[in-house]
N, C-alpha and C. Protein backbone atom coordinates (compact mmCIF):
# COMPACT_ATOMS: atom_id res chain seq x y z
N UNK A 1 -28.80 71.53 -74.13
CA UNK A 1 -29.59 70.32 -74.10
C UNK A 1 -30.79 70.52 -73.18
N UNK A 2 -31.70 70.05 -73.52
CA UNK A 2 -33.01 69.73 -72.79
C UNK A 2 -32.73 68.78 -71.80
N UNK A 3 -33.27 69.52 -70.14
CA UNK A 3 -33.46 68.52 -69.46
C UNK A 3 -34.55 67.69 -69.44
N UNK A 4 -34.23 67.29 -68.15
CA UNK A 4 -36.09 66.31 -68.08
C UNK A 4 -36.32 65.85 -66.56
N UNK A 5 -37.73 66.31 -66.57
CA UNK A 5 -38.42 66.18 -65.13
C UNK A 5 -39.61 65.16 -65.39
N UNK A 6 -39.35 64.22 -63.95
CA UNK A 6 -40.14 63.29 -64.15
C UNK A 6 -41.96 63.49 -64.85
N UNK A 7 -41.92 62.77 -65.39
CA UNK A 7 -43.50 62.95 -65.86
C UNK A 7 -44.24 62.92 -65.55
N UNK A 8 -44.27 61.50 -64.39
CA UNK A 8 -45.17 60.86 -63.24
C UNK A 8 -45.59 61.92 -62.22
N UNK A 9 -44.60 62.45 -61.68
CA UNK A 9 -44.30 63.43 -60.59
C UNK A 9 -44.98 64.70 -60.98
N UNK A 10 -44.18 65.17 -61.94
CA UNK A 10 -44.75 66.48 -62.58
C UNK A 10 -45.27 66.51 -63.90
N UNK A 11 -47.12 66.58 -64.12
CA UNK A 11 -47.63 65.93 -64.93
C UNK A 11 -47.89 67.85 -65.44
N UNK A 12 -47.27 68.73 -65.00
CA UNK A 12 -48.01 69.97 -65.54
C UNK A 12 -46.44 70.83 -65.03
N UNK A 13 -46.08 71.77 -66.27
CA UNK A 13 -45.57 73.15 -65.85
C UNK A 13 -45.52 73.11 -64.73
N UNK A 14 -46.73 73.71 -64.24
CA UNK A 14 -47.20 74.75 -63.40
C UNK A 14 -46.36 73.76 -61.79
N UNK A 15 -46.88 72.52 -62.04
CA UNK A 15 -45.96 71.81 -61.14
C UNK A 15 -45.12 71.56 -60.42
N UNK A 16 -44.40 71.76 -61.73
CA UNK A 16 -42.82 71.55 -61.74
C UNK A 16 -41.88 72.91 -60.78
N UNK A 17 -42.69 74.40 -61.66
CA UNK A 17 -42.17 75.18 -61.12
C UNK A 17 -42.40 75.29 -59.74
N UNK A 18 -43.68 74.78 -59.21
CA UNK A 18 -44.51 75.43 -57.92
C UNK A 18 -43.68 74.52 -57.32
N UNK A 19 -43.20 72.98 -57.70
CA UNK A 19 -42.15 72.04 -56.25
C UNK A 19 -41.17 73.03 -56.09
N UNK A 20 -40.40 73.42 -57.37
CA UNK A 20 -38.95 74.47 -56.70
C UNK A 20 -39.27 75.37 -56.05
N UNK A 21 -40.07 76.17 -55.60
CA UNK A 21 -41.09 77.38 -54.73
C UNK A 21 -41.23 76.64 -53.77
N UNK A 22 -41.99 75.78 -53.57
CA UNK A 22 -42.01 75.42 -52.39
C UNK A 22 -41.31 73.46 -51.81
N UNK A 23 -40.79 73.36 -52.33
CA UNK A 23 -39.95 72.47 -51.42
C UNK A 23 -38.19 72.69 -51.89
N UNK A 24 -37.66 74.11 -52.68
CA UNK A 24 -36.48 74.30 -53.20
C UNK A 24 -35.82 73.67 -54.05
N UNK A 25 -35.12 74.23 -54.91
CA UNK A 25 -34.29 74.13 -56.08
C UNK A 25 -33.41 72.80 -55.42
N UNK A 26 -32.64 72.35 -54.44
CA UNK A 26 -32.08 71.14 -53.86
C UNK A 26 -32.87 70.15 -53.74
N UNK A 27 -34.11 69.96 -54.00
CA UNK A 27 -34.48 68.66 -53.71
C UNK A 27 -35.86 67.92 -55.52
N UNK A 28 -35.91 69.29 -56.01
CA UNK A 28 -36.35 69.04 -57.58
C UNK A 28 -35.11 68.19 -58.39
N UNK A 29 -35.49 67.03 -58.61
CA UNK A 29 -34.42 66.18 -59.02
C UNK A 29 -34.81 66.19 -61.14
N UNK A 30 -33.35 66.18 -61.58
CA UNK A 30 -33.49 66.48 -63.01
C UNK A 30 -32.66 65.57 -63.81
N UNK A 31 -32.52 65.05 -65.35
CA UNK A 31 -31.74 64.30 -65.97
C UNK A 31 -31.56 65.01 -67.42
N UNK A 32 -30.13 65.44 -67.69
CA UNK A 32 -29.94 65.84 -68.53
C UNK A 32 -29.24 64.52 -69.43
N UNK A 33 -29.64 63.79 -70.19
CA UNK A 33 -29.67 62.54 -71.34
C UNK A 33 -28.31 62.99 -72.26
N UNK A 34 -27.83 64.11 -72.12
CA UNK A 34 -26.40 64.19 -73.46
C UNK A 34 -25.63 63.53 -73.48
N UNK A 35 -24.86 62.93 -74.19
CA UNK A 35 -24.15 62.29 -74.44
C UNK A 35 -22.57 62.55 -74.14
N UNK A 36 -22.35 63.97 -74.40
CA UNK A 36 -21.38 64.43 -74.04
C UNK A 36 -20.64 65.14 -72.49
N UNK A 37 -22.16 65.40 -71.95
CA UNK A 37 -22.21 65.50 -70.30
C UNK A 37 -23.06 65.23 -69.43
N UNK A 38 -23.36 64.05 -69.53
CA UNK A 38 -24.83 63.41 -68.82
C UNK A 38 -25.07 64.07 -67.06
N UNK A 39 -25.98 63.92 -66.82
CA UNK A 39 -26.02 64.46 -65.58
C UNK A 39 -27.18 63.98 -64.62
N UNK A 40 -27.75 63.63 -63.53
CA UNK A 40 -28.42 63.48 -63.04
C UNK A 40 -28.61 63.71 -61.33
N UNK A 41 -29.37 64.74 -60.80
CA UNK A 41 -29.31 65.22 -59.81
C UNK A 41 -30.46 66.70 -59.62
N UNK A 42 -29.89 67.44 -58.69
CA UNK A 42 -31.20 68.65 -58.53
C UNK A 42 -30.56 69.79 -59.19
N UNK A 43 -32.10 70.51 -59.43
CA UNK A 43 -31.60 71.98 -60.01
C UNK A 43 -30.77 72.64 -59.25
N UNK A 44 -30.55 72.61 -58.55
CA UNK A 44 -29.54 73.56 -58.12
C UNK A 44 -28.31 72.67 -58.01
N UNK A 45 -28.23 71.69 -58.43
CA UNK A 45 -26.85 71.30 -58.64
C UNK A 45 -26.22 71.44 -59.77
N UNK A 46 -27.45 71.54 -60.47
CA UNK A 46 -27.69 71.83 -62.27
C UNK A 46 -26.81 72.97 -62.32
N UNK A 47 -27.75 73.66 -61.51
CA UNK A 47 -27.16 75.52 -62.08
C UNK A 47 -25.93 75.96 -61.43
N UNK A 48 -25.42 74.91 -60.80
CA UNK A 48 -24.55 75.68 -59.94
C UNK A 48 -23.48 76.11 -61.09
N UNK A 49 -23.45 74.57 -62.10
CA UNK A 49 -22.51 75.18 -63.10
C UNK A 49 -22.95 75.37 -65.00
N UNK A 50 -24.39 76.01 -64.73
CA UNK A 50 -24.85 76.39 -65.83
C UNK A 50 -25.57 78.02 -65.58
N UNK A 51 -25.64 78.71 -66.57
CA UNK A 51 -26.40 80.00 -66.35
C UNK A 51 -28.06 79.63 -66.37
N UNK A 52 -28.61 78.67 -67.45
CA UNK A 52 -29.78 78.39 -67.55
C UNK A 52 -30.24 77.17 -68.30
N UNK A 53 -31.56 76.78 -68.50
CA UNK A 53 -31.64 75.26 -68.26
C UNK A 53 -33.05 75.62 -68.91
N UNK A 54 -33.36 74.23 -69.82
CA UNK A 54 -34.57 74.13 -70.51
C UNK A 54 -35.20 72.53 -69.91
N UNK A 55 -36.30 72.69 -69.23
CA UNK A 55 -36.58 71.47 -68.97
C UNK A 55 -38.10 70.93 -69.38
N UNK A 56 -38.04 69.71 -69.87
CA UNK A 56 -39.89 69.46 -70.25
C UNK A 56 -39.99 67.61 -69.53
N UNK A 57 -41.24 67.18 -69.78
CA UNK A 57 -41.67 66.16 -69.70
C UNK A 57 -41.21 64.95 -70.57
N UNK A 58 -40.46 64.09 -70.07
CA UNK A 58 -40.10 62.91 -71.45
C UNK A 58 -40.94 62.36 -71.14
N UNK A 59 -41.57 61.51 -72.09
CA UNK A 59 -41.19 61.28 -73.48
C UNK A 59 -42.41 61.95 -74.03
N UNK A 60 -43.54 62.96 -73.05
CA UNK A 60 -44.76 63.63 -74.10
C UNK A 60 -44.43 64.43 -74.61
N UNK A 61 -43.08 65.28 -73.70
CA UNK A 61 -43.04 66.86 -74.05
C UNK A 61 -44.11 67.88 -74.32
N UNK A 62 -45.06 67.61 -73.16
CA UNK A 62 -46.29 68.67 -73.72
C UNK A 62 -46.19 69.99 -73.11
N UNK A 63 -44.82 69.96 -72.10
CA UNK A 63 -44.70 71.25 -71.38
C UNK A 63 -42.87 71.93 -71.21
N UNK A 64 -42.84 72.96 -71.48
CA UNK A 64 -41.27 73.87 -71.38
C UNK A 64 -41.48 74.56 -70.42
N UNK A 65 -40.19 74.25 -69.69
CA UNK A 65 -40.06 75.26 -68.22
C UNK A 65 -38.50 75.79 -68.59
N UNK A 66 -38.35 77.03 -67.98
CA UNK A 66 -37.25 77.64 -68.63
C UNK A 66 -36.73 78.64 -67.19
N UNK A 67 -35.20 77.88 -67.10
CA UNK A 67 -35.07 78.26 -66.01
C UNK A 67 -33.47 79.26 -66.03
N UNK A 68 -33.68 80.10 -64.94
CA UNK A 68 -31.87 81.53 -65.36
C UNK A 68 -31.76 81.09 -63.63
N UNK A 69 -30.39 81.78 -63.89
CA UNK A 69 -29.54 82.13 -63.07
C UNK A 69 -29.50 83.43 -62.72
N UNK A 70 -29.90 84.44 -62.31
CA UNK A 70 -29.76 85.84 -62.48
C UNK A 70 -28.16 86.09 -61.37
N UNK A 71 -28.32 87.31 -61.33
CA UNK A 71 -26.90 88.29 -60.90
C UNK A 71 -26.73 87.69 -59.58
N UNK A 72 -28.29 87.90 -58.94
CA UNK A 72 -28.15 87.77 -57.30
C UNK A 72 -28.11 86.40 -57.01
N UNK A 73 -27.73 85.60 -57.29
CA UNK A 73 -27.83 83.89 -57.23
C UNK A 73 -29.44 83.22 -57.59
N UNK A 74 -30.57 83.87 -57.47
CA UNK A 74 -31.99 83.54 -57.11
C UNK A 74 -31.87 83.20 -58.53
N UNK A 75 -33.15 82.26 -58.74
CA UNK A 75 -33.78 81.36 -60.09
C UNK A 75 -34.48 82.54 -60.46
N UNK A 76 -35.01 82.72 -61.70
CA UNK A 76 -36.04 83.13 -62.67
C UNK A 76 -36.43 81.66 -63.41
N UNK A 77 -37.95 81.87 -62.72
CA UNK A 77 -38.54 80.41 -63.35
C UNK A 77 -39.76 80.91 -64.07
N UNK A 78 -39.85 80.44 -65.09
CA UNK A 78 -40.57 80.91 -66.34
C UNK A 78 -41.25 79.85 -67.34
C-alpha cells in the first residue's frame, strides 16, 4: 500500500526526503489509509516492521518517494 505524507508540509519529493536527512526518520510523520492495517505514525516506526515503503502526496499524487530498509538498519531514500 501507498503511504502518504502530508501535502501541506511536504509540497515536493525533494522535501520529504531532505526532512528524514535532516530532522530523522522518528519525527517524519506518515498514514498508511489500508483497510486491512491502517497505520499512522513516523517512518521509522513504519519500517521497523516493513522492509520498504512507497510514499506520495494525497490527494495530488504528483510525487513518489520510495523508501528500503537495507542490511545495516540505515534507509535508502530514493
Amino acid at each position: 500500500m501507498t503511504c502518504i505524507a502530508n501535502a501541506e508540509k511536504y509540497k515536493t519529493k525533494k522535501s520529504f526526503l531532505e526532512a528524514i536527512k535532516t530532522q530523522g526518520a522518528d519525527k517524519v510523520r506518515i498514514e498508511d489509509p489500508s483497510i486491512v492495517a491502517p497505520f499512522y505514525g513516523t517512518v521509522a516506526q513504519y519500517m521497523a516492521n516493513h522492509k520498504s515503503m512507497t510514499v506520495t502526496n494525497h490527494p495530488k499524487r504528483s510525487w513518489y518517494a520510495a523508501i528500503e530498509l537495507k542490511a545495516d538498519g540505515t534507509l535508502k531514500l530514493s
